[in-house]
Protein backbone atom coordinates (compact mmCIF):
# COMPACT_ATOMS: atom_id res chain seq x y z
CA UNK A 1 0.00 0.00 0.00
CA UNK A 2 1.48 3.73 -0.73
CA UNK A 3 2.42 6.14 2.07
CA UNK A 4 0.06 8.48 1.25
CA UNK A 5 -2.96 8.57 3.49
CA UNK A 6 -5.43 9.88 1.31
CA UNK A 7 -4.26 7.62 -1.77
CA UNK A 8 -4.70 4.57 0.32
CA UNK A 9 -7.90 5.64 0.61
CA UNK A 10 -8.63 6.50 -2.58
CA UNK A 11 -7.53 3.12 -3.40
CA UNK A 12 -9.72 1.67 -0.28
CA UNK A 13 -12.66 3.35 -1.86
CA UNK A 14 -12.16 1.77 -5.42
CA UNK A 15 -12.43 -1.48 -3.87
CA UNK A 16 -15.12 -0.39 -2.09
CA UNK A 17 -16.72 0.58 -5.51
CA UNK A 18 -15.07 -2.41 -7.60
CA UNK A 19 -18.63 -3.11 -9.07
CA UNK A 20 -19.98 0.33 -10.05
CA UNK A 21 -16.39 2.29 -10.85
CA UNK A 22 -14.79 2.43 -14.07
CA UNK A 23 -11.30 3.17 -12.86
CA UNK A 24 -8.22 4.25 -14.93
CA UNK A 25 -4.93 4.97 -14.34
CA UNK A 26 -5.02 8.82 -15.94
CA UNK A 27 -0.81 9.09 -15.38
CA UNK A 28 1.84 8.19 -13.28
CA UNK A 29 4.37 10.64 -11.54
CA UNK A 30 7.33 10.39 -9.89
CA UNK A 31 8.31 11.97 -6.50
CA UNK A 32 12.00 10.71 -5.20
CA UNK A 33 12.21 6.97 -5.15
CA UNK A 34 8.26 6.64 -5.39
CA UNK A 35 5.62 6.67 -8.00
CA UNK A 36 2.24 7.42 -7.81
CA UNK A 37 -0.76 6.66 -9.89
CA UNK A 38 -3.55 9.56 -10.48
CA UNK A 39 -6.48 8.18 -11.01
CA UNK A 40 -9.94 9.09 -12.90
CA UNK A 41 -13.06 7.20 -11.89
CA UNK A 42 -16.37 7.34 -13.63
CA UNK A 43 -19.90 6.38 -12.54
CA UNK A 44 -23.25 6.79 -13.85
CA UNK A 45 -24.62 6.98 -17.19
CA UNK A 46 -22.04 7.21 -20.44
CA UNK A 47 -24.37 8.68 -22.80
CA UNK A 48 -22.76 11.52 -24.40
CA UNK A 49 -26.25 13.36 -25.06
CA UNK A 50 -26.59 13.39 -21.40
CA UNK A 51 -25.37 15.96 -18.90
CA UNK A 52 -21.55 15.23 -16.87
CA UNK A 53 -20.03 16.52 -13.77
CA UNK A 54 -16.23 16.40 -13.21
CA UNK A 55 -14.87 16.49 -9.72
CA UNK A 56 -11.53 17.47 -9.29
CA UNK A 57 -8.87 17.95 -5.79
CA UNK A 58 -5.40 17.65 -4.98
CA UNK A 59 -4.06 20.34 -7.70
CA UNK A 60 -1.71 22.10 -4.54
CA UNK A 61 -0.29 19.47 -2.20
CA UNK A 62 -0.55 21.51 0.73
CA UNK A 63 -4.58 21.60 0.74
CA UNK A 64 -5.16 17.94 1.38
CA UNK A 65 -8.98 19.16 2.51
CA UNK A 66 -10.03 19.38 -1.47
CA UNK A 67 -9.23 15.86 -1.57
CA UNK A 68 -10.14 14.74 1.49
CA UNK A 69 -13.97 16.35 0.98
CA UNK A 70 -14.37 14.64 -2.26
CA UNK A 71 -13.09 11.60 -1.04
CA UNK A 72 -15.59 11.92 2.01
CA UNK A 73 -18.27 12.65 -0.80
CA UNK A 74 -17.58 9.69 -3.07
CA UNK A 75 -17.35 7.27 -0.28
CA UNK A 76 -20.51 8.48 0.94
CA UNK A 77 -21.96 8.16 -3.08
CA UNK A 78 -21.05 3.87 -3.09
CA UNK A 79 -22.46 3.47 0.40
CA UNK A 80 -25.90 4.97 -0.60
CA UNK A 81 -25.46 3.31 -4.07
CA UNK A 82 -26.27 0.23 -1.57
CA UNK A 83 -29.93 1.34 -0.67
CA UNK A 84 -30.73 4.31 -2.49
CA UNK A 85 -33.05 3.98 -5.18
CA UNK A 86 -33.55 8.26 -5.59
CA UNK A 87 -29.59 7.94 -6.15
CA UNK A 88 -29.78 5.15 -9.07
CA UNK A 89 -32.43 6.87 -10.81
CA UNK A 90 -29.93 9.92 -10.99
CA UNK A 91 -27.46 8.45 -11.92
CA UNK A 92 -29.19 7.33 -15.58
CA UNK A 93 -29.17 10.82 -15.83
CA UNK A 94 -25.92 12.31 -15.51
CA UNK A 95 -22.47 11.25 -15.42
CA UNK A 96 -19.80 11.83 -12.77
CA UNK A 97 -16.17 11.76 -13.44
CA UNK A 98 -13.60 12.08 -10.19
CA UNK A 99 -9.70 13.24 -10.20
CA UNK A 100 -9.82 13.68 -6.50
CA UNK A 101 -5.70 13.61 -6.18
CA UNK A 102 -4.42 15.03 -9.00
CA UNK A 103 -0.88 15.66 -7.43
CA UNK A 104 -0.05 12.96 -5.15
CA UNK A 105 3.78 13.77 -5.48
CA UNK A 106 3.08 17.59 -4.04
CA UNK A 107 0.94 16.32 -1.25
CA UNK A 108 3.77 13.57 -0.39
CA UNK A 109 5.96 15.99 -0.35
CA UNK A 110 4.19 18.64 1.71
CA UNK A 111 4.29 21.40 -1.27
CA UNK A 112 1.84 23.31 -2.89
CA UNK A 113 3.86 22.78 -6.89
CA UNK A 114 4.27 19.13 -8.01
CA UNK A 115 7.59 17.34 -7.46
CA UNK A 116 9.31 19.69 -10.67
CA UNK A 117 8.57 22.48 -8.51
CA UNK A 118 5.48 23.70 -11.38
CA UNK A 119 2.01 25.12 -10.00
CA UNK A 120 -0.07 22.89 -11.70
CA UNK A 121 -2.36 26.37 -11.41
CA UNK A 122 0.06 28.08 -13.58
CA UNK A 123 1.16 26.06 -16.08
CA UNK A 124 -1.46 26.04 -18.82
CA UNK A 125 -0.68 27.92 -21.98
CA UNK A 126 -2.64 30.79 -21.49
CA UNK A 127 -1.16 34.55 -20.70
CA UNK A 128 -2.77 36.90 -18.64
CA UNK A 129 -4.14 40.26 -19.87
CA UNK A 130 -2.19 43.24 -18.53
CA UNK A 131 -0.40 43.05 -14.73
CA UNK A 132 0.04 40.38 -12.54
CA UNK A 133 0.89 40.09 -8.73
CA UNK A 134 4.34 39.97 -8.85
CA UNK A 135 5.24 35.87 -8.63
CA UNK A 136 1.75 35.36 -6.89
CA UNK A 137 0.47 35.67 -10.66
CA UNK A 138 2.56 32.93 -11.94
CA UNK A 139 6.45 33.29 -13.37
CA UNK A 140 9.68 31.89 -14.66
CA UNK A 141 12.17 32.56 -12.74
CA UNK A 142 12.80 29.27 -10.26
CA UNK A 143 11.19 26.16 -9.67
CA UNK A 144 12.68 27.07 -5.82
CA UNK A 145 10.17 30.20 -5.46
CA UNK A 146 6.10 29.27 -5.40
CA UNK A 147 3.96 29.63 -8.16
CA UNK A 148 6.45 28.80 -11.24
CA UNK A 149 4.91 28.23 -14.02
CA UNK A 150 7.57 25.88 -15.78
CA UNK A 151 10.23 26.67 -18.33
CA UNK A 152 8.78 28.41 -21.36
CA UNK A 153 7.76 26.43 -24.41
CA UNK A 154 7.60 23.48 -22.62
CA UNK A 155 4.36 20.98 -22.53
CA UNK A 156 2.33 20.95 -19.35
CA UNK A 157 3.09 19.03 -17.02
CA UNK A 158 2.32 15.22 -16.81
CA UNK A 159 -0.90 15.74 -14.02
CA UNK A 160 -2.54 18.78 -16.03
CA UNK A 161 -2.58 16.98 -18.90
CA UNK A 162 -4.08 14.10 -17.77
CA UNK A 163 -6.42 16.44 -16.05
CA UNK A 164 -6.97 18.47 -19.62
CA UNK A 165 -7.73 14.58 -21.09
CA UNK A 166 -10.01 13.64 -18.54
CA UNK A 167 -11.65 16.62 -18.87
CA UNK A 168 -11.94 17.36 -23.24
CA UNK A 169 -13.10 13.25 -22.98
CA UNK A 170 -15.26 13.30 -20.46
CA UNK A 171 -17.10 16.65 -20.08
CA UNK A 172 -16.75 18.79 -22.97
CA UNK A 173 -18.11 15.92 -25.22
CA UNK A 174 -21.83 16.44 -23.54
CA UNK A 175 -23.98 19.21 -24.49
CA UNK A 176 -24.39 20.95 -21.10
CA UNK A 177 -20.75 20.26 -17.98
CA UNK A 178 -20.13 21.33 -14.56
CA UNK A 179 -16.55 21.14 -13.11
CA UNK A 180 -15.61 21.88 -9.31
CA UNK A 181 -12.31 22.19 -8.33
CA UNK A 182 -11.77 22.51 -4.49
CA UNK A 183 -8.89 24.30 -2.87
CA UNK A 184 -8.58 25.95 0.24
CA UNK A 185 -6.59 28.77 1.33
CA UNK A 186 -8.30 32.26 0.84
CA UNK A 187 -9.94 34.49 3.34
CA UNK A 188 -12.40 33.73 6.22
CA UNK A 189 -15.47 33.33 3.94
CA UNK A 190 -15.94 30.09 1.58
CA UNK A 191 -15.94 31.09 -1.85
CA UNK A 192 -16.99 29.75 -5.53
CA UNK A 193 -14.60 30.98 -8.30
CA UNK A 194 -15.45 30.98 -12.04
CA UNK A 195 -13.35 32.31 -15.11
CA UNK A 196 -11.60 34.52 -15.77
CA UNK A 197 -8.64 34.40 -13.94
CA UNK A 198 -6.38 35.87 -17.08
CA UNK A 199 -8.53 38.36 -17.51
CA UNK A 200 -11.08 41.11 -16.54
CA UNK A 201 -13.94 40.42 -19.29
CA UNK A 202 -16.56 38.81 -18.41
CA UNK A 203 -17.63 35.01 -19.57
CA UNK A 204 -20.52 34.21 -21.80
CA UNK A 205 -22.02 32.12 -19.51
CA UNK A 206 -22.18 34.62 -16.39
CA UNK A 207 -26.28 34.41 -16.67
CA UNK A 208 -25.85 30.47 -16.01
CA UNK A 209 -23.71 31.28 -13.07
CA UNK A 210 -26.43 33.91 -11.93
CA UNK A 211 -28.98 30.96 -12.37
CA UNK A 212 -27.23 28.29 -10.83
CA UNK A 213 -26.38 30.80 -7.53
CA UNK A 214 -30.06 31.47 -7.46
CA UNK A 215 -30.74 28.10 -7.08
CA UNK A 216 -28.51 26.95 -4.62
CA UNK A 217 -29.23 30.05 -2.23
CA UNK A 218 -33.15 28.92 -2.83
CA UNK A 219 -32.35 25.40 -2.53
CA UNK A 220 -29.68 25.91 0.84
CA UNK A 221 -30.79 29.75 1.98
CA UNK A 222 -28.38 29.23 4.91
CA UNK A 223 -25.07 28.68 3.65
CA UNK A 224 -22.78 31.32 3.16
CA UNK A 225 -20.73 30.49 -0.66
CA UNK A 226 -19.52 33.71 -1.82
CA UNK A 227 -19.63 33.91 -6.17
CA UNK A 228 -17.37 35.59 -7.85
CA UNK A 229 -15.15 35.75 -10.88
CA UNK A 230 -10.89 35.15 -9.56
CA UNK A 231 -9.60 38.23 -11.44
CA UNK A 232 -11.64 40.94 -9.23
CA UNK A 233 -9.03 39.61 -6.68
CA UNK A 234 -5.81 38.61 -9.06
CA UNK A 235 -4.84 37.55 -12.15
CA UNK A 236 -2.94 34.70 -13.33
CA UNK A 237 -1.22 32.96 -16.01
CA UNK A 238 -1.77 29.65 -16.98
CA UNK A 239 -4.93 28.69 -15.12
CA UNK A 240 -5.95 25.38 -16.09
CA UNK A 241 -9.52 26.28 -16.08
CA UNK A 242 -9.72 29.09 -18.53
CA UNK A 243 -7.91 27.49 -21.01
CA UNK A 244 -10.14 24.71 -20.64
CA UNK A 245 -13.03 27.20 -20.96
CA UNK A 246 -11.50 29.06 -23.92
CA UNK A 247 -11.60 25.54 -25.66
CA UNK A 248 -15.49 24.73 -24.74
CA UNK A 249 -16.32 28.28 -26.04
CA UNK A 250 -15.50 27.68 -29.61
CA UNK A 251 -18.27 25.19 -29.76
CA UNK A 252 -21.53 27.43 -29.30
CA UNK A 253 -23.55 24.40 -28.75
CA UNK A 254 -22.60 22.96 -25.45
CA UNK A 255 -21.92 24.46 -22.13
CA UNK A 256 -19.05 24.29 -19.92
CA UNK A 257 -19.34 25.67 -16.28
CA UNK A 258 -15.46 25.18 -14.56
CA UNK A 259 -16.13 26.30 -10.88
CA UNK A 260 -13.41 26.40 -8.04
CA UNK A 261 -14.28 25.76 -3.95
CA UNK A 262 -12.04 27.99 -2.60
CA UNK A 263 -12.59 26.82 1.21
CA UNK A 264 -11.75 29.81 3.51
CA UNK A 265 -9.04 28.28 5.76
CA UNK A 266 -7.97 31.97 7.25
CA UNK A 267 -11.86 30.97 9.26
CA UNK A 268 -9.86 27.64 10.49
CA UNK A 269 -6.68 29.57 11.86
CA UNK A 270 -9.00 32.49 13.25
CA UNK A 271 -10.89 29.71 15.36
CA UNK A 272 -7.27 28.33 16.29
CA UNK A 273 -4.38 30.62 15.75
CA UNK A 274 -1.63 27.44 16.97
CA UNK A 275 -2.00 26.61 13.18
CA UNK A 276 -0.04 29.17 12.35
CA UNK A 277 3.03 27.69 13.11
CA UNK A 278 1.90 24.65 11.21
CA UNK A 279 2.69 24.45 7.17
CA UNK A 280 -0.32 22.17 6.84
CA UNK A 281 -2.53 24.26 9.02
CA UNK A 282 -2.23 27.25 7.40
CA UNK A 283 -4.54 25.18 4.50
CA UNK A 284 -6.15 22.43 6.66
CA UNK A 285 -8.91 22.14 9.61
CA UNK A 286 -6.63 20.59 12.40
CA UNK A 287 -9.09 20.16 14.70
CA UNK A 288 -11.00 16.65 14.29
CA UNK A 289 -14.19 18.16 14.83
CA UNK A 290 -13.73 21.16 12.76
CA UNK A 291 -12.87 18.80 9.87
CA UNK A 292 -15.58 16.36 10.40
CA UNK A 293 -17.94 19.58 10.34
CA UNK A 294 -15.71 20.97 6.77
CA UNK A 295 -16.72 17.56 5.13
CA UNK A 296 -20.32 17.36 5.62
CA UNK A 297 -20.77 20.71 4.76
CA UNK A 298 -19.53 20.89 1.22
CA UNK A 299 -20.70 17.55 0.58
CA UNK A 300 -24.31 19.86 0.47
CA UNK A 301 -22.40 21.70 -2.28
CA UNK A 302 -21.07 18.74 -4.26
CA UNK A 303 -24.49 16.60 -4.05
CA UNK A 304 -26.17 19.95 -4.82
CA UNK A 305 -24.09 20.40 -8.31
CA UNK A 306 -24.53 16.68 -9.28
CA UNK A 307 -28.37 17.41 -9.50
CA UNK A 308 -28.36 20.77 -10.80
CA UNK A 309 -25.73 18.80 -13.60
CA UNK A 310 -28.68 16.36 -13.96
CA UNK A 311 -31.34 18.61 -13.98
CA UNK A 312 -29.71 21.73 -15.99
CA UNK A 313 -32.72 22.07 -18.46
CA UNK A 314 -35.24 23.21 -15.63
CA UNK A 315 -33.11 26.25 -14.58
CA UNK A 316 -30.66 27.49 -17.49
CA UNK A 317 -32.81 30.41 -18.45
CA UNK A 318 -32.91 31.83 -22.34
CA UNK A 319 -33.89 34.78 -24.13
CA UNK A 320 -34.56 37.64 -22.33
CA UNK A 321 -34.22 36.68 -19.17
CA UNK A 322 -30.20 35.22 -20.32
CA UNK A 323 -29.60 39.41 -21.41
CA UNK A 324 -31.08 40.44 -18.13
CA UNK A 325 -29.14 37.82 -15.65
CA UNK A 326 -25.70 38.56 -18.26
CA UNK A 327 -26.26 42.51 -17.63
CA UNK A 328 -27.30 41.75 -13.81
CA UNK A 329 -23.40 39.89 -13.43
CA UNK A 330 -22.05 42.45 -14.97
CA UNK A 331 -23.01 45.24 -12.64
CA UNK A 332 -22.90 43.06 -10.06
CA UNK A 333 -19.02 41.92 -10.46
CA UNK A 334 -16.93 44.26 -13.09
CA UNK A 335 -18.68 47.48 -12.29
CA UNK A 336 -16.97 48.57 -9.51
């Protein structure tokens, strides 16, 4: 068995799910003497005319809680799988597709880049539009400093493109996709991030966004997710997700929604300020009760997007009410 806890069990909850998983091995990476497998699981129905939801942690090896709530959530997913009839029926309706570790060799290693030193975050070809953070927005200059993007001209590295496969193969061949990315690590308030992150224009789909906040706050009116787009904070080169959005936009016929958790972790050290002197509690809930609490709660959010996935034709809206909710995000976000 690896080292790793959270890849043993990963690997734990493929067996558990041995008879309704289709399991591959999307890459293998190497981090000192070991190698580690990233995997992409599958479940519910393959038909490309239906809609898919991709669910996606691990990207920074310092926030083990992205993987660790989607772990919690799939686990939770095969147990019900046992009794559940409501949960079968769904699933002829949508498909799910889960990278929960996407960098094992960071998180062995305790770092937020991948064992090359590369933030997996910044290393898509895509440059950003104007001024960026200095290093925060992604550079060149050392694989020793954090956020490098990688040498220029070279491929991505080995994880994002297994996580660009995964994703142009099993989402952006349906006709409507969610993805959710979780991370953790930005101010005391949980937050849901959508493109751009290169840039300050806003996305085509911002009225779907509009919708799909609408309905959670109706569907959950006391949770506290925060919407916005990344770049009224920062922007950054090579994120993942807007080149993968960029791509999905050329074809006008299917819709791509790439959403990141960011978990507010600075909430965590407020409620415990020892963590400060901790690497991994700077991004983590220490406190076993705090993270039991972290888990449950966002597995609302991720159960919440699998049916809105399923459901998407009762709440995109169209015509004028698309201009209005588009004009609405507008003012709302870029107006300021």
């Amino acid at each position: 068995m690896p080292a790793l806890p959270e890849l043993r069990e990963l690997e734990r909850i493929i067996e558990l799910g041995r008879d309704q998983l289709e399991v591959k091995i999307a890459c293998e990476v190497s981090a000192g003497a070991q190698r580690f497998p990233v995997y992409q699981m599958t479940l519910g129905n393959a038909d490309p005319k239906l809609p898919a939801i991709g669910f996606f942690g691990g990207i920074h090896g310092l926030e083990r809680i992205g993987t660790q709530v989607l772990l919690y959530f799939l686990r939770s997913l095969l147990n019900r799988m046992q009794w559940d009839k409501s949960l079968h029926h769904l699933l002829q309706d949508v498909r799910l597709v889960f990278m929960p570790l996407i960098n094992p060799g960071g998180m062995s290693q305790s770092t937020r880049s991948n064992p090359n030193g590369v933030d997996l975050m910044r290393n898509a070809p895509i440059e950003a539009e104007g001024k960026v953070p200095f290093l925060l927005g992604g550079h060149r200059i050392s694989p020793h400093l954090p956020w490098y993007r990688g040498p220029a001209g070279a491929a991505m590295e080995p994880e994002n493109q297994a996580l660009v496969n995964v994703v142009q193969q099993e989402l952006l061949t349906h006709p409507f996709s969610i993805a959710v990315d979780c991370h953790s690590g930005f101010g005391l308030r949980d937050r849901v991030w959508f493109p751009h992150a290169h840039s300050v224009h806003p996305i085509k789909h911002m009225a779907d966004i509009m919708a799909l906040e609408e309905l959670f706050h109706q569907s959950h009116p006391n949770t506290r997710y925060l919407f916005e787009p990344q770049s009224i904070h920062y922007r950054t080169h090579g994120d993942v997700w807007d080149y993968l959005y960029l791509q999905a936009e050329q074809d006008q016929s299917k819709t791509f929604l790439p959403l990141t958790l960011e978990m507010g972790s600075w909430l965590w050290v407020k409620k415990n300020p020892g963590q400060l002197f901790s690497l991994h509690g700077l991004f983590n809930p220490i406190v076993e009760h705090r993270l039991h609490r972290v888990l449950r709660r966002h597995t609302v959010w991720l159960d919440f997007l699998m049916r809105a996935a399923a459901g998407h034709e009762n709440w995109l809206v169209t015509g004028p009410t698309r201009c209005r909710m588009q004009e609405q995000g507008v003012r709302r976000w870029y107006r300021r």
